[in-house]
N, C-alpha and C. Protein backbone atom coordinates (compact mmCIF):
# COMPACT_ATOMS: atom_id res chain seq x y z
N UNK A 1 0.84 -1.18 0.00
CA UNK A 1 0.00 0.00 0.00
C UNK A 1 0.89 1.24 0.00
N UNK A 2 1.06 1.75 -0.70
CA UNK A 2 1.35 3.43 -1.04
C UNK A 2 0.42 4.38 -0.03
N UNK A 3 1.21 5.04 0.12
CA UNK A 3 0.67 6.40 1.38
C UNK A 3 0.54 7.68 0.98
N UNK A 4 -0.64 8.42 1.17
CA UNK A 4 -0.19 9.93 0.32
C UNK A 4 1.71 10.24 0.93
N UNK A 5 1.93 11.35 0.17
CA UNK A 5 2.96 11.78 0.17
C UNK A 5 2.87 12.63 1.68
N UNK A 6 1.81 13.45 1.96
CA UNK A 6 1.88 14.50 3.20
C UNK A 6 2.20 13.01 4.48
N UNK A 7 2.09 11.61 4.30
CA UNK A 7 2.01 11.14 5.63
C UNK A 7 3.36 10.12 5.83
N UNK A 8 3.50 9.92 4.33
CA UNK A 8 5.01 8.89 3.88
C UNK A 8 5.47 9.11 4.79
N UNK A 9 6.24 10.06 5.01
CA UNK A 9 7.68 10.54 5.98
C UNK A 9 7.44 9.57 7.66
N UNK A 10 6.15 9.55 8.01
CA UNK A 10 5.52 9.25 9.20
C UNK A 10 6.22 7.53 9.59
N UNK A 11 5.81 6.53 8.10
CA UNK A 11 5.68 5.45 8.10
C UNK A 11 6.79 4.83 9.23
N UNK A 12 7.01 3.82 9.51
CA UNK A 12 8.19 3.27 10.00
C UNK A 12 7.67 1.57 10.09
N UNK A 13 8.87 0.92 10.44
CA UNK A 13 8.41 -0.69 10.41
C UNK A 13 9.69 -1.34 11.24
N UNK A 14 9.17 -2.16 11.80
CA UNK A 14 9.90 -2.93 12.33
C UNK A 14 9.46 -4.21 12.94
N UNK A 15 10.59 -5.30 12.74
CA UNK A 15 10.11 -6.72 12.97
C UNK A 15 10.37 -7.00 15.13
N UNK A 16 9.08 -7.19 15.50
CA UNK A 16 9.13 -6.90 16.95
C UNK A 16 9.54 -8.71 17.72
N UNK A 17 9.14 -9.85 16.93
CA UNK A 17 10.12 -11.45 16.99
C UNK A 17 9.94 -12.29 15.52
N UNK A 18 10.89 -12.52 16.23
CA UNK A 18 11.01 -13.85 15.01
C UNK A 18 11.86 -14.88 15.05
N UNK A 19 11.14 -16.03 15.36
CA UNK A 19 11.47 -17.60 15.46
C UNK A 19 11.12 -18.42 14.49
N UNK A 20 11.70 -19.45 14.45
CA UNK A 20 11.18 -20.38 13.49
C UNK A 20 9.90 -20.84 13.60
N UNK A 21 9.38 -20.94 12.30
CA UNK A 21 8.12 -20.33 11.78
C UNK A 21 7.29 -19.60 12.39
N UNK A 22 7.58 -18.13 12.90
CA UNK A 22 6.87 -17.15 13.30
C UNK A 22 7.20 -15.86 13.24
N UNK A 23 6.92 -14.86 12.80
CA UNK A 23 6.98 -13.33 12.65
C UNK A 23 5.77 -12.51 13.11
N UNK A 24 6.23 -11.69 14.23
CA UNK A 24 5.46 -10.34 14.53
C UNK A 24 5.82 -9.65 14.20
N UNK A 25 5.40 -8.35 12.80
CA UNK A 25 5.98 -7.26 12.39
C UNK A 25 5.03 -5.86 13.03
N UNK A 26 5.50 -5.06 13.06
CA UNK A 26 4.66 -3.61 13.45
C UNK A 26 4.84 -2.85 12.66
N UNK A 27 3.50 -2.43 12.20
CA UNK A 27 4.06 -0.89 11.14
C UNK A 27 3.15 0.11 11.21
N UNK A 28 3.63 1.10 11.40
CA UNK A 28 2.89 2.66 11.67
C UNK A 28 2.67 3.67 11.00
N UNK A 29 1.72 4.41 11.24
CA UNK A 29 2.00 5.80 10.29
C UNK A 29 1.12 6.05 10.50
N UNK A 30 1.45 7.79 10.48
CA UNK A 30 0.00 8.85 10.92
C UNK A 30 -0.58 8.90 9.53
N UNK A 31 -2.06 9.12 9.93
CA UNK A 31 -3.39 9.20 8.92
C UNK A 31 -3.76 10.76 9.03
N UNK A 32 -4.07 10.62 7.82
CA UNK A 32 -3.99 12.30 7.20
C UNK A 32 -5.49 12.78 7.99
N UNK A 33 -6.36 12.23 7.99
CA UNK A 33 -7.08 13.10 9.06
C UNK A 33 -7.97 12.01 9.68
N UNK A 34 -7.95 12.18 11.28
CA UNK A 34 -7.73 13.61 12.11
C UNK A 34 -6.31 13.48 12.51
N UNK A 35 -5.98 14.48 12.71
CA UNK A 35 -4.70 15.24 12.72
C UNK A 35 -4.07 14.38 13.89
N UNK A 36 -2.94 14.21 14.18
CA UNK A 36 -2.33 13.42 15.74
C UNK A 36 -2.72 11.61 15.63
N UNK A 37 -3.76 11.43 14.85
CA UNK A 37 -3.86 9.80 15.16
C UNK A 37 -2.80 9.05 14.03
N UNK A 38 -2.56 8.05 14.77
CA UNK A 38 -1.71 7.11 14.01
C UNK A 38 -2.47 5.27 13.63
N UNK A 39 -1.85 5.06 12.81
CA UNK A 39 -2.52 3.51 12.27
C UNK A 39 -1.79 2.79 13.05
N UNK A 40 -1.51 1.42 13.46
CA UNK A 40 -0.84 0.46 13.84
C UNK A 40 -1.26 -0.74 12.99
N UNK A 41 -0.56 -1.11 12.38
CA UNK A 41 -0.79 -2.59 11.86
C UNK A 41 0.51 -3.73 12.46
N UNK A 42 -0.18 -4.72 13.26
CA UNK A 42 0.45 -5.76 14.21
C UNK A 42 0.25 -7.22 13.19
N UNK A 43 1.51 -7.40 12.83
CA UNK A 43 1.31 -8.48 11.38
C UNK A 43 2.11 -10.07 11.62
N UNK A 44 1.22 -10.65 12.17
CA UNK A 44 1.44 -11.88 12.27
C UNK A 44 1.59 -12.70 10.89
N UNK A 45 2.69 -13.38 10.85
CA UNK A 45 3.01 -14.34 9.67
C UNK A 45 3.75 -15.60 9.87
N UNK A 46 3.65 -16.52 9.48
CA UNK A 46 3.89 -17.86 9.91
C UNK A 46 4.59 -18.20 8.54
N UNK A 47 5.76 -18.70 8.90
CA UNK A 47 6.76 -19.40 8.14
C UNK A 47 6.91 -20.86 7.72
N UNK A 48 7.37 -20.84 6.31
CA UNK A 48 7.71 -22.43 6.34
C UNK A 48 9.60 -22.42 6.45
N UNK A 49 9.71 -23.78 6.15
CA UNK A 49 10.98 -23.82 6.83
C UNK A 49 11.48 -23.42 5.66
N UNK A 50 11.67 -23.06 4.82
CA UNK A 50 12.81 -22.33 3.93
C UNK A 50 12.42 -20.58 4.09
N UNK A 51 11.30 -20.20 4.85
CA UNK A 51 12.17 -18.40 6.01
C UNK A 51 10.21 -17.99 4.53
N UNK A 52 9.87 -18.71 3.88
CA UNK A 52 8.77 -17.83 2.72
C UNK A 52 7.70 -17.97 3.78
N UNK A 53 6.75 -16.69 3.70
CA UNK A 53 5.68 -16.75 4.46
C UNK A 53 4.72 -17.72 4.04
N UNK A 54 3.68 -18.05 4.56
CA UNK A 54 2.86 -19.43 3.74
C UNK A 54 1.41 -18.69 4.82
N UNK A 55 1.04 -17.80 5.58
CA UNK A 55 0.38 -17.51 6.37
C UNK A 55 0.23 -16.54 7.09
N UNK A 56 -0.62 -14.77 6.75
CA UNK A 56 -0.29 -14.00 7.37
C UNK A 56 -1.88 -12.93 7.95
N UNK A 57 -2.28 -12.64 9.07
CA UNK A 57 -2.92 -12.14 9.85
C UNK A 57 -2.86 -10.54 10.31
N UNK A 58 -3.19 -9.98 9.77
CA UNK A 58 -2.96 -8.32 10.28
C UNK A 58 -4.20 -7.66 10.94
N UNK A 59 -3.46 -7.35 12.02
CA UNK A 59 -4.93 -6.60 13.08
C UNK A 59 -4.38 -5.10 13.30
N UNK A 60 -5.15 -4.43 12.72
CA UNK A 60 -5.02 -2.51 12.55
C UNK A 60 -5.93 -1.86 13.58
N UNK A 61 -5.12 -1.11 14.37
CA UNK A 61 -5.54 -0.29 15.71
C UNK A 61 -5.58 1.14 15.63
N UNK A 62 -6.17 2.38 15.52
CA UNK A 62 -5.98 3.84 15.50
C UNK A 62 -5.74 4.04 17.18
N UNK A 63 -4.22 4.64 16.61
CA UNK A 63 -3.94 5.39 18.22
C UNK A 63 -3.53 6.59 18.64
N UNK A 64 -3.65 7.38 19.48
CA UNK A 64 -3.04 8.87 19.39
C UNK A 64 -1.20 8.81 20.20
N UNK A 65 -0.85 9.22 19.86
CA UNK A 65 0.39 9.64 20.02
C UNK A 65 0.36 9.57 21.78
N UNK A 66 -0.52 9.53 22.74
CA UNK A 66 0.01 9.67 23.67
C UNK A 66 -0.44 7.88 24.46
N UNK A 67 -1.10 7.38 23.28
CA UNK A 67 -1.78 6.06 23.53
C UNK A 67 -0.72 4.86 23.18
N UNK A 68 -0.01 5.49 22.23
CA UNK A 68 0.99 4.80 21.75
C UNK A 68 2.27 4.61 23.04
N UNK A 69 2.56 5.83 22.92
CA UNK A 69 3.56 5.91 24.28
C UNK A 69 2.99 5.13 25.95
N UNK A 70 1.43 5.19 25.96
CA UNK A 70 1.30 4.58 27.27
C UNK A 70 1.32 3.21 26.66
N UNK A 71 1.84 2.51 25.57
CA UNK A 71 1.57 1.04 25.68
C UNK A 71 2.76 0.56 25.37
N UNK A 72 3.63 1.43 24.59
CA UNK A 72 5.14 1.36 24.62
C UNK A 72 5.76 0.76 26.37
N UNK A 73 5.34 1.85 27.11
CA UNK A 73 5.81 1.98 28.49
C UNK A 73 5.29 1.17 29.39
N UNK A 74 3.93 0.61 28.82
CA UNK A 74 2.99 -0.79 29.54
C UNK A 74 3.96 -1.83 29.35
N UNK A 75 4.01 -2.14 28.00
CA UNK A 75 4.92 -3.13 27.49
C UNK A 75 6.76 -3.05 27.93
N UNK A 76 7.10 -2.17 28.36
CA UNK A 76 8.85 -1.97 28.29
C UNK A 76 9.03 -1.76 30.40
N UNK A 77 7.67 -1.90 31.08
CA UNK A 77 8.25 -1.28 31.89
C UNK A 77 8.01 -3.19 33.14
């Protein structure tokens, strides 16, 4: 999926585990309106044994910037 251009810059991604046959990826980015909220997509994918996905699950959450940080700090503390 392509992103307007005003929100691109926002995007970011990163793989949060990964074991044999399993991947949790996270990927973010603020939504052009309303202003301050962000997307979360939490992307479960299941591997076969040569590392190719064969199985993948994505659950998308809207969060505000300060919702994000209280679950960052839920989770890290």
């Amino acid at each position: 999926m392509e992103l307007h251009e005003s929100v691109a810059h926002t995007r970011k991604e990163m793989t949060i585990k990964e074991s044999s046959g399993f991947r949790l990826r996270l990927v973010k980015h603020e939504v052009i309106n309303p202003k301050g909220l962000f997307s979360i997509d939490l992307i479960n994918e299941g591997l076969k044994d040569d590392g190719t996905v064969n199985q993948t699950s994505t659950y998308n959450f809207f969060m505000t910037k300060e919702e994000l940080q209280a679950l960052a700090h839920g989770l890290t503390a």
